[in-house]
Structures are given as structure tokens and as C-alpha cells.
N, C-alpha and C. Protein backbone atom coordinates (compact mmCIF):
# COMPACT_ATOMS: atom_id res chain seq x y z
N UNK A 1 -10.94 35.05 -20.61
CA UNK A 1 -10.03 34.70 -21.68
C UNK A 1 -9.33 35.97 -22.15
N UNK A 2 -8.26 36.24 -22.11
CA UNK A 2 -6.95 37.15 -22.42
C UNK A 2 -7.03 36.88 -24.07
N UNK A 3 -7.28 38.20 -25.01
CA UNK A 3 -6.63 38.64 -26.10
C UNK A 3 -5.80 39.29 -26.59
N UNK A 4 -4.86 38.71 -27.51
CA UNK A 4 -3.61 39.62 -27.94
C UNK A 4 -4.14 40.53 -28.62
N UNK A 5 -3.83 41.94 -27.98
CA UNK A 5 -4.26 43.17 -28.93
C UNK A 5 -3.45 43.11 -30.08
N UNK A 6 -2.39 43.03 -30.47
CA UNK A 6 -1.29 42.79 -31.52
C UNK A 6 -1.82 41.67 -32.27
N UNK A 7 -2.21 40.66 -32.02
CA UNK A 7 -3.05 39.14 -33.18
C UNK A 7 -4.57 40.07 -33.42
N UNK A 8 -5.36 40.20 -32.37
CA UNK A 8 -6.50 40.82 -33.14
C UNK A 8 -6.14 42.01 -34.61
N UNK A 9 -5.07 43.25 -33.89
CA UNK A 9 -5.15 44.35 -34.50
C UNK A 9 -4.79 43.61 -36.44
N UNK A 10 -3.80 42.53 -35.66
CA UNK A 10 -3.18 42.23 -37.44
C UNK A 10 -4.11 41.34 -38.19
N UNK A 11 -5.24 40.77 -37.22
CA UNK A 11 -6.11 40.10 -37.83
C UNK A 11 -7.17 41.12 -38.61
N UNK A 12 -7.34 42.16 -38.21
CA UNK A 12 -8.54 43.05 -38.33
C UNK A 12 -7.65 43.28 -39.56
N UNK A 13 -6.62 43.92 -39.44
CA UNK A 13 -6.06 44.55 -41.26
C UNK A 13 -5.54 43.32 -41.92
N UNK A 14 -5.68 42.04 -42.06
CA UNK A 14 -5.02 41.26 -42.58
C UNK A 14 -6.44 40.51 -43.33
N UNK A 15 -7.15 40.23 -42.66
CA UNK A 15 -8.33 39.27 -42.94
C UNK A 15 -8.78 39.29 -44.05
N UNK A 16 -8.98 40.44 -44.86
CA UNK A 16 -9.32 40.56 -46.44
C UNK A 16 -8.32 40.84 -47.29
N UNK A 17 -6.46 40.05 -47.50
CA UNK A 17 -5.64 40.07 -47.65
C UNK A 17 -6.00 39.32 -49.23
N UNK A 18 -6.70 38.34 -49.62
CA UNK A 18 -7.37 38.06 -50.72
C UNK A 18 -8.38 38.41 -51.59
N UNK A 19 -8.88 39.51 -51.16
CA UNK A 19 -10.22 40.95 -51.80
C UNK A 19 -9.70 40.91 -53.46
N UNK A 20 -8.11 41.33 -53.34
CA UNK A 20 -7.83 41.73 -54.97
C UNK A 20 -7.87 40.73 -55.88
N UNK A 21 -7.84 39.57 -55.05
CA UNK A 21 -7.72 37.95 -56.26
C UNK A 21 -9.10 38.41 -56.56
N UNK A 22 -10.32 37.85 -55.72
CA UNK A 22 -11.38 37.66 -55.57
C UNK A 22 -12.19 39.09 -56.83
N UNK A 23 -11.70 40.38 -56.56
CA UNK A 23 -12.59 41.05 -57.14
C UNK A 23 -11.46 41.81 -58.50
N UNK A 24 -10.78 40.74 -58.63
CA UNK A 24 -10.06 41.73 -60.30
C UNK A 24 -10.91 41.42 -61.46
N UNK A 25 -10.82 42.12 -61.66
CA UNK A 25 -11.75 42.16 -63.25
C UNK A 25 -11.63 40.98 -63.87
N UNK A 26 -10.03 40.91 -64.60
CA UNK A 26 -9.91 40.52 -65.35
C UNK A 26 -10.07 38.78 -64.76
N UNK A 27 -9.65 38.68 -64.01
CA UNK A 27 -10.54 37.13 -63.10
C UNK A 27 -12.09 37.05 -63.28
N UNK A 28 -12.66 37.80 -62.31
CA UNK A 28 -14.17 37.68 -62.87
C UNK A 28 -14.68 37.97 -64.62
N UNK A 29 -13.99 38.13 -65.12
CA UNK A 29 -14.32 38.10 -66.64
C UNK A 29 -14.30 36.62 -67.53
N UNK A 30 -12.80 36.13 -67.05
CA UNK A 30 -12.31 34.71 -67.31
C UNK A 30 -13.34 33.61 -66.33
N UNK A 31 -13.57 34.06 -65.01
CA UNK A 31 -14.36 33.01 -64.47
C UNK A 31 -15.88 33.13 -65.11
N UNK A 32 -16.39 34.03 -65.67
CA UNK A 32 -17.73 33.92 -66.24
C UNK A 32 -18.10 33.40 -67.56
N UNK A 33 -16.98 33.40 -68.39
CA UNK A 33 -16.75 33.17 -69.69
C UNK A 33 -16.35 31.73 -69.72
N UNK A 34 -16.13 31.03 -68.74
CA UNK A 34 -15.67 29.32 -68.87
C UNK A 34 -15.33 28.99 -67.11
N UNK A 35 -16.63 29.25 -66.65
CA UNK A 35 -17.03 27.98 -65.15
C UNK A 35 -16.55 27.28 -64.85
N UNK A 36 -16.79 26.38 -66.07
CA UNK A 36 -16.82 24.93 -65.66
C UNK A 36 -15.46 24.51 -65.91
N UNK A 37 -14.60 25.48 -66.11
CA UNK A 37 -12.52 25.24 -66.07
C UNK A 37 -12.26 25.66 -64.58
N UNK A 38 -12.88 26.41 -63.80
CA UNK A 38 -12.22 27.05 -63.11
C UNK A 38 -13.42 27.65 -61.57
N UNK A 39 -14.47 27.12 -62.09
CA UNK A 39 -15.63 27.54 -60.75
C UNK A 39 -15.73 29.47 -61.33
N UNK A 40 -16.29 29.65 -60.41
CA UNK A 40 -16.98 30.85 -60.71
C UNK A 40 -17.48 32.08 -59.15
N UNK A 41 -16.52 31.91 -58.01
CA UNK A 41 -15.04 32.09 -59.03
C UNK A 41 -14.18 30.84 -58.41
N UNK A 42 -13.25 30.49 -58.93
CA UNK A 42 -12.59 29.99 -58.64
C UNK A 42 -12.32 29.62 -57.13
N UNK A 43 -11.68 30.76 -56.88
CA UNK A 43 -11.14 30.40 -55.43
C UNK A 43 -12.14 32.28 -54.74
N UNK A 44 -12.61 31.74 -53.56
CA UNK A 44 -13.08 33.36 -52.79
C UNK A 44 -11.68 33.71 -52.35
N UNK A 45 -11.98 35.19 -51.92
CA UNK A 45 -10.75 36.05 -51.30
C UNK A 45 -10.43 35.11 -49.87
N UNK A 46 -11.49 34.48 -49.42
CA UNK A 46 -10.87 33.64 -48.15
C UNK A 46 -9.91 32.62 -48.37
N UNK A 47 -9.74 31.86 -49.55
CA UNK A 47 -9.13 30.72 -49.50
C UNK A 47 -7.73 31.40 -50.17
N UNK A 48 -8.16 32.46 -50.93
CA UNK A 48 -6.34 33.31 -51.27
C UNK A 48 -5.85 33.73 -50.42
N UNK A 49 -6.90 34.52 -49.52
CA UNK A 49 -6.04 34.95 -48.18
C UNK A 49 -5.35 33.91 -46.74
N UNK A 50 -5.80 32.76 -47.45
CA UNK A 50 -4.81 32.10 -46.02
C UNK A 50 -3.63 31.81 -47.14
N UNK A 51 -3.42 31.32 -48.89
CA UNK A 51 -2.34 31.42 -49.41
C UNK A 51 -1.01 32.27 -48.91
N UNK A 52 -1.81 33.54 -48.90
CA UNK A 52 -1.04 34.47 -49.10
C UNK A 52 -0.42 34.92 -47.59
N UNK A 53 -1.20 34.98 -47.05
CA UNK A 53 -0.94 34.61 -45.31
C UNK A 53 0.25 33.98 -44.88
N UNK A 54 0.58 32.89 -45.16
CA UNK A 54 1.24 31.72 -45.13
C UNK A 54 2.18 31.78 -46.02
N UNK A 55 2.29 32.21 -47.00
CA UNK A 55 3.38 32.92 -48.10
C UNK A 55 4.52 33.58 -47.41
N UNK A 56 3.40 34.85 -46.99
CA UNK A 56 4.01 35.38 -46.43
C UNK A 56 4.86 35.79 -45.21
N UNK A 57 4.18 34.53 -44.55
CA UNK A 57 4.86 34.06 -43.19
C UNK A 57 4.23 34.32 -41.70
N UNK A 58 2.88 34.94 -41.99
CA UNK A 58 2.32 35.68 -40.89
C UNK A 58 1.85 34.13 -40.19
N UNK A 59 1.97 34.50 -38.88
CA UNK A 59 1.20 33.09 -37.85
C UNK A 59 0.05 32.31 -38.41
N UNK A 60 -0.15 30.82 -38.15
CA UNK A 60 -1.14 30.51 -38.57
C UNK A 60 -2.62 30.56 -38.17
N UNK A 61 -2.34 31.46 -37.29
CA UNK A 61 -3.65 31.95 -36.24
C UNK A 61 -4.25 33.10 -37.16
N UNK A 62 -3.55 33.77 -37.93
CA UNK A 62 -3.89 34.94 -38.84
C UNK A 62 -4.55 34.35 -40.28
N UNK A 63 -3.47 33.22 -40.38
CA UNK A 63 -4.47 32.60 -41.85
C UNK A 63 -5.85 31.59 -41.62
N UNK A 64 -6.20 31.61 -40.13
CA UNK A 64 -7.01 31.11 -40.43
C UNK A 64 -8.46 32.09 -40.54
N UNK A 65 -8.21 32.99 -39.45
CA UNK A 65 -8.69 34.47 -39.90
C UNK A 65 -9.14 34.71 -41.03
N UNK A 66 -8.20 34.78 -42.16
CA UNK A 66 -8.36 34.69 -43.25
C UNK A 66 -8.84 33.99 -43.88
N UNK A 67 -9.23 32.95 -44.25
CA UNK A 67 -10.01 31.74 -43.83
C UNK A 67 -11.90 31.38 -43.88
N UNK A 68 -11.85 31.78 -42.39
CA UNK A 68 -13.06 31.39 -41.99
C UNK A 68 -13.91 32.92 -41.37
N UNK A 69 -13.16 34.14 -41.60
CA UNK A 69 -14.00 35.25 -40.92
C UNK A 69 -15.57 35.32 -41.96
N UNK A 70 -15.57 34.79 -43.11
CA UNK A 70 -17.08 34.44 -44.21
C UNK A 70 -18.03 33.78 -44.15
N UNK A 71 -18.78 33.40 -44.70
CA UNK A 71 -19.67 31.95 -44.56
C UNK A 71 -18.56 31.02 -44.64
N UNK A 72 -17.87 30.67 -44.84
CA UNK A 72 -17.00 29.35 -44.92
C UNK A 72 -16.26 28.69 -43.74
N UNK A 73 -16.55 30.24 -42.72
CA UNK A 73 -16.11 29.73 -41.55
C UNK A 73 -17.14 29.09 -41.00
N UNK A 74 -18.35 29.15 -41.67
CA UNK A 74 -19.30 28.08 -40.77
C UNK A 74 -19.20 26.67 -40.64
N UNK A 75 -18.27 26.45 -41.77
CA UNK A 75 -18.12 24.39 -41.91
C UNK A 75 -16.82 24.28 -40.98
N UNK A 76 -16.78 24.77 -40.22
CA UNK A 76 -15.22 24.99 -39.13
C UNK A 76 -15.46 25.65 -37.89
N UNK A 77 -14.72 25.39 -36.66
CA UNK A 77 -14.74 25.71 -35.61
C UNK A 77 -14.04 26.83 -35.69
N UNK A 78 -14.49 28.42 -35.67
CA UNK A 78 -13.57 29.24 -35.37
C UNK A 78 -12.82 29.63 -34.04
N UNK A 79 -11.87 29.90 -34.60
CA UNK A 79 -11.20 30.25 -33.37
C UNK A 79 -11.47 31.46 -32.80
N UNK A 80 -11.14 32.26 -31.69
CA UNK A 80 -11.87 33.45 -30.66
C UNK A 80 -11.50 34.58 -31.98
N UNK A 81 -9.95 34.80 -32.46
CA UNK A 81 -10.21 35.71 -33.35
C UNK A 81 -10.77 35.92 -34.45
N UNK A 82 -11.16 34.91 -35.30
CA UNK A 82 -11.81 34.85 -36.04
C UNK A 82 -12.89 34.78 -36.16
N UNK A 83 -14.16 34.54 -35.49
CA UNK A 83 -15.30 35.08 -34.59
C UNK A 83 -15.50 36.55 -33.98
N UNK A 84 -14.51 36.92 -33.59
CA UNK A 84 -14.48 38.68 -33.47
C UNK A 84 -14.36 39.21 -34.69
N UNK A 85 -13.61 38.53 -35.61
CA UNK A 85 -13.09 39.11 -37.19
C UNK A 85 -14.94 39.68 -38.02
N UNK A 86 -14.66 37.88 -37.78
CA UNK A 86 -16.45 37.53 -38.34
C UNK A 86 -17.66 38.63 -38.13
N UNK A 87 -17.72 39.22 -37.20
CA UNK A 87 -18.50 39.51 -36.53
C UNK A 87 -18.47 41.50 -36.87
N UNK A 88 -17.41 41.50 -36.65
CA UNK A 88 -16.50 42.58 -36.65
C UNK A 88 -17.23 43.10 -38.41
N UNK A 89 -16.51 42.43 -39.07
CA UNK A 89 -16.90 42.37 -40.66
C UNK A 89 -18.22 42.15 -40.93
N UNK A 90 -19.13 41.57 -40.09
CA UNK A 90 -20.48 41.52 -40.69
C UNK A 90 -21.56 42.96 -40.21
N UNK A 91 -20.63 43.10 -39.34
CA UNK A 91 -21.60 44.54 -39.04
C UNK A 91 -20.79 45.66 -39.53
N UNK A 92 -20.13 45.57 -40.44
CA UNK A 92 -19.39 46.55 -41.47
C UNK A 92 -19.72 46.70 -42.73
N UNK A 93 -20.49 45.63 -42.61
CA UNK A 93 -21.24 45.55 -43.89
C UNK A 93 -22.34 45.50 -44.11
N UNK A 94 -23.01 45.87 -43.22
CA UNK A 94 -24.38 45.57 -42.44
C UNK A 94 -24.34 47.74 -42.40
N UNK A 95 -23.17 48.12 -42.01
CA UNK A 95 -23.16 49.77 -41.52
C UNK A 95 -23.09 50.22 -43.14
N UNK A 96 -22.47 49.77 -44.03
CA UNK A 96 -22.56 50.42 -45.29
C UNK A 96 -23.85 50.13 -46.14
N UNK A 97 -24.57 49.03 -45.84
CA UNK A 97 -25.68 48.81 -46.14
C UNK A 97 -25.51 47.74 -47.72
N UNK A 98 -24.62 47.05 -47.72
CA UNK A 98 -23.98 46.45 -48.90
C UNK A 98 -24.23 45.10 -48.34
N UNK A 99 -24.97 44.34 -47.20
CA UNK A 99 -24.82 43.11 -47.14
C UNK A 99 -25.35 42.10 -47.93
N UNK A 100 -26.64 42.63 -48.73
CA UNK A 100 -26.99 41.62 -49.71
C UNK A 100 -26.69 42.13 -51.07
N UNK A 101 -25.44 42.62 -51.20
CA UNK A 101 -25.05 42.84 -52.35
C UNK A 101 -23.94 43.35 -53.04
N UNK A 102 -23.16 42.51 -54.09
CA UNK A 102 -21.72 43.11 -54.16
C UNK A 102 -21.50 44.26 -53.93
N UNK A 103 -20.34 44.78 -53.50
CA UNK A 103 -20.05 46.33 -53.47
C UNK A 103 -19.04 46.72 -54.65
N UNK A 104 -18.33 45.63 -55.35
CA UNK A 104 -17.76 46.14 -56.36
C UNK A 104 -18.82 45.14 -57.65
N UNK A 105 -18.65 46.56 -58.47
CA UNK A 105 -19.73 45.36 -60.00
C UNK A 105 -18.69 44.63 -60.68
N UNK A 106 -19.70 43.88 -60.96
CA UNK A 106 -18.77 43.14 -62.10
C UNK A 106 -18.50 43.70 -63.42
N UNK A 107 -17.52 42.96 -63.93
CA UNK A 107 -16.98 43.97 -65.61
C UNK A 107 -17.99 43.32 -66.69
């Protein structure tokens, strides 16, 4: 099976394109202070990052990347890049030694 080095490379810098929704302060402050309006949090950086993906016009092979490279890609068939993404990202986080535990605190 043939991979586009150009779809992987933009998948690898694109995939956590929703990080800043997911970890702004002032979001996690509002999602802790009233849950039950809005979940806790609301939406993960995966489900902003296929928004924003798609906003922005990038292929839909990239938002799904965005997507499912988390646990969330487990209720879904990933596709080849997003499984390399997955994978890619879990032993990156596994190398910083942060996997069972936020890397940014909360406010």
C-alpha cells in the first residue's frame, strides 16, 4: 500500500489543529463552573479539529485525522493515516512521559 508523503506530512502537523479550543483556560474554567450547559469539556480538541479542518478547506482525509487519531477513533474505522497519526502520537506521549496525565494544568 503506497502513502502520500505530502497527506501524512500535513496530517502529522495538522492533527492537533483543535489543542487551543480544548486547552484555553478560559474554556476549561467555564466548562467546570456549569457541566451540565456545556459537558466538561464540551467539545475535545478532536471534534474542533475536524471543524476547523473543513473550515478551512484542507481534504477530508485530514479531518478525519483530526478526528479519530484519540480514543475516539476507536468507535470508527480508521483510515491508514490516521492509525499512523494515532500511533505516531501515542508514543509521543508515551516519550515525554505525560500519558496518564494532562500536560497542561488546569486554571
Amino acid at each position: 500500500m503506497n502513502i502520500d508523503r505530502d497527506m501524512l506530512l500535513t496530517a502529522g502537523l495538522c492533527h492537533d489543529v483543535g489543542k487551543p479550543y480544548e486547552y484555553n483556560r478560559e474554556k476549561q474554567k467555564e466548562w467546570r463552573e456549569a457541566p451540565e450547559q456545556c459537558g466538561n469539556p464540551a467539545l475535545r480538541h478532536t471534534l474542533y479539529g475536524v471543524y476547523v479542518a473543513l473550515a478551512v478547506g484542507l481534504p477530508e482525509e485530514i479531518a478525519h485525522v483530526c478526528g479519530c487519531h484519540s480514543p475516539e477513533g476507536e468507535l470508527v474505522q480508521r483510515s491508514l493515516l490516521a492509525t499512523i497519526i494515532h500511533h505516531a502520537d501515542k508514543a509521543a506521549w508515551r516519550i515525554l512521559g505525560c500519558h496518564d496525565r494532562w500536560i497542561f494544568p488546569a486554571v
